[in-house]
N, C-alpha and C. Protein backbone atom coordinates (compact mmCIF):
# COMPACT_ATOMS: atom_id res chain seq x y z
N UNK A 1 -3.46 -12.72 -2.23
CA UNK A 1 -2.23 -12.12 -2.73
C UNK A 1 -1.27 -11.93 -1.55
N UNK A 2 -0.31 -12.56 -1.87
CA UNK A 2 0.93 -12.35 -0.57
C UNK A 2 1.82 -10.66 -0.67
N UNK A 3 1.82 -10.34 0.37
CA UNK A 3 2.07 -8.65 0.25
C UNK A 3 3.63 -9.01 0.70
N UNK A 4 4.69 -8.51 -0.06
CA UNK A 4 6.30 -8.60 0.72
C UNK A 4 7.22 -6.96 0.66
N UNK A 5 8.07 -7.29 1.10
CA UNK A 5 8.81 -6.19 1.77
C UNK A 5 9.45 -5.79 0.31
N UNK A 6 9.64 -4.45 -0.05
CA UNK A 6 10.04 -4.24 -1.70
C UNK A 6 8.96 -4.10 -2.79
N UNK A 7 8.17 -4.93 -2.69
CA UNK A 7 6.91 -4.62 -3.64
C UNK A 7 6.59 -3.08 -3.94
N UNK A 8 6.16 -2.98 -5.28
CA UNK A 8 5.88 -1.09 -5.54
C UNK A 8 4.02 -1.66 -6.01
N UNK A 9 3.29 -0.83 -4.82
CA UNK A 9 2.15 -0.40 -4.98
C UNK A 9 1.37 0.54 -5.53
N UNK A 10 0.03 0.72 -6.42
CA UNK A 10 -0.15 1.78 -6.77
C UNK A 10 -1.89 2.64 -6.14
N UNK A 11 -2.02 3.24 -5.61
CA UNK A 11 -3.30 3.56 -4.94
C UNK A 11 -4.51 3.91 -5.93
N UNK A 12 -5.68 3.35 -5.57
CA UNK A 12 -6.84 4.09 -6.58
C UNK A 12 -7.28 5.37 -7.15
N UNK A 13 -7.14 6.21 -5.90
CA UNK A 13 -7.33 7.61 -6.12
C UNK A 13 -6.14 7.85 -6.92
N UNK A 14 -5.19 7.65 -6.91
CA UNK A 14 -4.14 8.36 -7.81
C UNK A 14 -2.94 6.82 -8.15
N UNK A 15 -3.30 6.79 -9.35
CA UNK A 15 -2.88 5.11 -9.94
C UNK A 15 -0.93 5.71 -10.15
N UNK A 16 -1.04 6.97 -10.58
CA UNK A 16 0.65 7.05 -11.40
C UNK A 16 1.12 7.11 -10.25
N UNK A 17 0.87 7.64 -8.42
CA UNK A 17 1.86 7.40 -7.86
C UNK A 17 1.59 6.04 -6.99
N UNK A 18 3.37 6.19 -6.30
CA UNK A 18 3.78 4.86 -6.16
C UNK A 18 4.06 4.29 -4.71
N UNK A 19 3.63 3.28 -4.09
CA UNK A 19 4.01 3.03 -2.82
C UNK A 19 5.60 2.32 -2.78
N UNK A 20 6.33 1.88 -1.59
CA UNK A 20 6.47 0.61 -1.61
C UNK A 20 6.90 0.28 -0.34
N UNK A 21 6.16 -1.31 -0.55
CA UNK A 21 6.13 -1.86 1.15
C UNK A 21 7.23 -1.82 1.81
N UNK A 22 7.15 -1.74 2.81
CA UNK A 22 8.61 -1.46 3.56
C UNK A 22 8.46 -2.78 4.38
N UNK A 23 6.97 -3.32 5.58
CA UNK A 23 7.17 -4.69 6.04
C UNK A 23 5.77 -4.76 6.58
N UNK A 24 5.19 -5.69 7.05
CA UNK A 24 4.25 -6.29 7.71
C UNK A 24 4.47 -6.19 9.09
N UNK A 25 3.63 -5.94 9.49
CA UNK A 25 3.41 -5.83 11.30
C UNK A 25 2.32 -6.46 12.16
N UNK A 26 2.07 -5.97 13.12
CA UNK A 26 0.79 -6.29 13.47
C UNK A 26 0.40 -4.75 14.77
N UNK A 27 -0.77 -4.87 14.64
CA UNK A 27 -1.52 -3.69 15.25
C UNK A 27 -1.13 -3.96 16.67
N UNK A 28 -0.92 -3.34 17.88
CA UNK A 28 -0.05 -3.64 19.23
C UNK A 28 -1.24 -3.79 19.94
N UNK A 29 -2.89 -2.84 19.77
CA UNK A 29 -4.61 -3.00 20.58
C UNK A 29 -5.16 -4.01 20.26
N UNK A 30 -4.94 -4.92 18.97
CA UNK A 30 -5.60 -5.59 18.01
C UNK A 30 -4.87 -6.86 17.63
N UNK A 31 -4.10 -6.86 17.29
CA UNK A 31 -3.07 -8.04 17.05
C UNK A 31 -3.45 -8.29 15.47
N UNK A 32 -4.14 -7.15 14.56
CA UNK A 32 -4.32 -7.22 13.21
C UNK A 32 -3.16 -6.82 12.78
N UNK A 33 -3.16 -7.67 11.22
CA UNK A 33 -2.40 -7.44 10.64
C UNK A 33 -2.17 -6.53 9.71
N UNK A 34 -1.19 -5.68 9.59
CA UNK A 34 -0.95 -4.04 9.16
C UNK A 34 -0.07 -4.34 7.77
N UNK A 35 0.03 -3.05 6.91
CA UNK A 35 1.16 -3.02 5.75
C UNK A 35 1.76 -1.73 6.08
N UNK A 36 2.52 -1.90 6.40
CA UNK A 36 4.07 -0.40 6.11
C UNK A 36 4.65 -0.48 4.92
N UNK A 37 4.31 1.16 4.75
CA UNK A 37 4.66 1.31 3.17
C UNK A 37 4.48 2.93 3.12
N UNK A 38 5.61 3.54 1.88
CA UNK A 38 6.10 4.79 1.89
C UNK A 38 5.85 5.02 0.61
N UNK A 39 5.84 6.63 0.76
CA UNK A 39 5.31 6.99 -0.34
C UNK A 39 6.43 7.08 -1.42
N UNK A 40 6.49 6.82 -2.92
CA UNK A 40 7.66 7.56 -3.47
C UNK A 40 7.27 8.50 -4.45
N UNK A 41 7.04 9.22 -4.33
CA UNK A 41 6.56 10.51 -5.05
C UNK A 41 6.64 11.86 -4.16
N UNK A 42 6.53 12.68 -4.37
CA UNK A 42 6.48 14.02 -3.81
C UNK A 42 5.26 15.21 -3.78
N UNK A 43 4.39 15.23 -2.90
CA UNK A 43 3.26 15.85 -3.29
C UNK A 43 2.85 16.54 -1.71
N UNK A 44 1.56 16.36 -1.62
CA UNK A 44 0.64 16.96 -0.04
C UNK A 44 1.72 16.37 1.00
N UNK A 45 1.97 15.92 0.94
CA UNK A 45 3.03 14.88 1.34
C UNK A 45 4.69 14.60 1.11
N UNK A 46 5.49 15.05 2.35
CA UNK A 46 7.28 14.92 1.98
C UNK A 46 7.04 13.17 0.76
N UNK A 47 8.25 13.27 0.18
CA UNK A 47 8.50 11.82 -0.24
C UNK A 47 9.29 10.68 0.71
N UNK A 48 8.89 9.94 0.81
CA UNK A 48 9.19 8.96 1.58
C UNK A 48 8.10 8.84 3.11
N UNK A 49 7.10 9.77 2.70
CA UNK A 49 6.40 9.52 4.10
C UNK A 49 5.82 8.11 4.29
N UNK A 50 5.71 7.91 5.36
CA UNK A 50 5.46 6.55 5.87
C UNK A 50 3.72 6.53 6.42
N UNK A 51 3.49 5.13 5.65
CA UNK A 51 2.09 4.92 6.10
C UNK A 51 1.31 3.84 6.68
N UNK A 52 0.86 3.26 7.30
CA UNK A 52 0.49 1.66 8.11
C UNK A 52 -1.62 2.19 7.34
N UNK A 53 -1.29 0.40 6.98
CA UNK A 53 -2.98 0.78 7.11
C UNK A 53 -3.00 -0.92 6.91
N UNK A 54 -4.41 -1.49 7.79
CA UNK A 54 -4.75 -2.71 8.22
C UNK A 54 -4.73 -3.65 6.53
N UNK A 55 -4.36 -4.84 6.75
CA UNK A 55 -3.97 -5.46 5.75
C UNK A 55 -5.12 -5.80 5.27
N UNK A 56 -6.33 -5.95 6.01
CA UNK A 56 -7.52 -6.14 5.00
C UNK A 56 -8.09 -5.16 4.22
N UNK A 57 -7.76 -4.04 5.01
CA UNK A 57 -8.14 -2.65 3.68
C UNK A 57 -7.18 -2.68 2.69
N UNK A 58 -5.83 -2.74 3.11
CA UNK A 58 -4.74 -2.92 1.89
C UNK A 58 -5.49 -3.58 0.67
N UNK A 59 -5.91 -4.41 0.59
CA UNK A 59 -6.43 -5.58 -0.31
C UNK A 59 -7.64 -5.64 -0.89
N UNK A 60 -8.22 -4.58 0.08
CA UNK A 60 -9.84 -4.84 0.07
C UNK A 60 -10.04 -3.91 -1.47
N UNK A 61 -11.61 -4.53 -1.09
CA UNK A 61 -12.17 -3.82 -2.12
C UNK A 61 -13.05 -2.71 -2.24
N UNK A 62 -13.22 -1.57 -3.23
CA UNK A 62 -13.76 -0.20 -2.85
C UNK A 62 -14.41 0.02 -4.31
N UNK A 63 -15.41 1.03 -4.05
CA UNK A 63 -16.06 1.64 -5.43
C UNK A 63 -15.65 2.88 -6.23
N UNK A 64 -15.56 3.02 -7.29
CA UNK A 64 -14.88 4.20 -8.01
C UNK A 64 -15.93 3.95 -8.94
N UNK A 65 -16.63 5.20 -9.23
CA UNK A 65 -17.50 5.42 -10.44
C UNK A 65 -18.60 4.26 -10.91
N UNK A 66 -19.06 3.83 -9.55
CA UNK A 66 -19.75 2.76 -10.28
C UNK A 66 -19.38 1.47 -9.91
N UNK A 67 -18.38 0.68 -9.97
CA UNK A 67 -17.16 0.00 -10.28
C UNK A 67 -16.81 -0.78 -9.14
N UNK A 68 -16.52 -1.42 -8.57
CA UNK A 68 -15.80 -2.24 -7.46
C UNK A 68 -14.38 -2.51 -8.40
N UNK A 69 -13.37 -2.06 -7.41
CA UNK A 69 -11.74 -1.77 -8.35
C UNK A 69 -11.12 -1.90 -6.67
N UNK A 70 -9.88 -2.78 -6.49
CA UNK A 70 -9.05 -2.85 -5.69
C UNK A 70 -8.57 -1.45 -5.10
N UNK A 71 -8.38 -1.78 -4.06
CA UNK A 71 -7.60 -0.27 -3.37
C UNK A 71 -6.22 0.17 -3.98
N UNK A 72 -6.01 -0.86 -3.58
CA UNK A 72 -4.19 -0.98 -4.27
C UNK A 72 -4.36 -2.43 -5.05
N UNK A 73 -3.44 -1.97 -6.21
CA UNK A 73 -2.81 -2.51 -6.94
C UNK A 73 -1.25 -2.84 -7.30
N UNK A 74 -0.46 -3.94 -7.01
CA UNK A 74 0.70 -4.43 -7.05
C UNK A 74 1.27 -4.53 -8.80
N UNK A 75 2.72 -3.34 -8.88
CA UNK A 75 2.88 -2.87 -10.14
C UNK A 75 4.22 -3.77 -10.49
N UNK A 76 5.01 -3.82 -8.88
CA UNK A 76 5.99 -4.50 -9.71
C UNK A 76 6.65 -5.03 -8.32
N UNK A 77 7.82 -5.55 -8.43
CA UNK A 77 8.67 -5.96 -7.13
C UNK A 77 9.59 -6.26 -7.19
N UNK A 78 10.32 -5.07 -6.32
CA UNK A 78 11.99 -4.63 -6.43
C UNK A 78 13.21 -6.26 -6.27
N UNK A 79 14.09 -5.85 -7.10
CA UNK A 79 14.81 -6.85 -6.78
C UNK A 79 16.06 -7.09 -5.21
N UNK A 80 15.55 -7.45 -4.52
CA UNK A 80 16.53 -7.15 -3.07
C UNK A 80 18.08 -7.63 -2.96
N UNK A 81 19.07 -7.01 -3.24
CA UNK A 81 20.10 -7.41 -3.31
C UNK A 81 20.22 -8.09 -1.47
């Protein structure tokens, strides 16, 4: 799955709120590749906080109840004027 800048993400632990990618990077120790992406919701957390996490966890896969279910899930993708 190709990850782009605008995309709205949705996290496992909590599916109704919403990411969205802001850009791709790379780690500066590692030279892995990262996703930047903010929150849009309002909670434990200001809205708009900003978050990096390695692009293979982005994608990867995790257990919920049993279950192997994506971390994130891609809901929709903004139109970029």
């Amino acid at each position: 799955m190709e990850i782009k800048a605008g995309q709205i993400w949705s996290h496992y632990k909590r599916p109704s709120q919403r990411y969205e990618i802001i850009a791709l990077g790379k780690d500066s120790d590692t030279l892995e590749e990262v996703v930047i992406y903010k929150a849009l919701y309002q909670g434990e957390f200001k809205f708009g906080q900003t978050w990096s996490r390695k692009k293979d966890e982005f994608l990867g896969i995790t257990t919920k109840d049993g279950k192997e279910i994506n971390r994130f899930e891609l809901i929709e993708e903004l139109v970029k004027k």
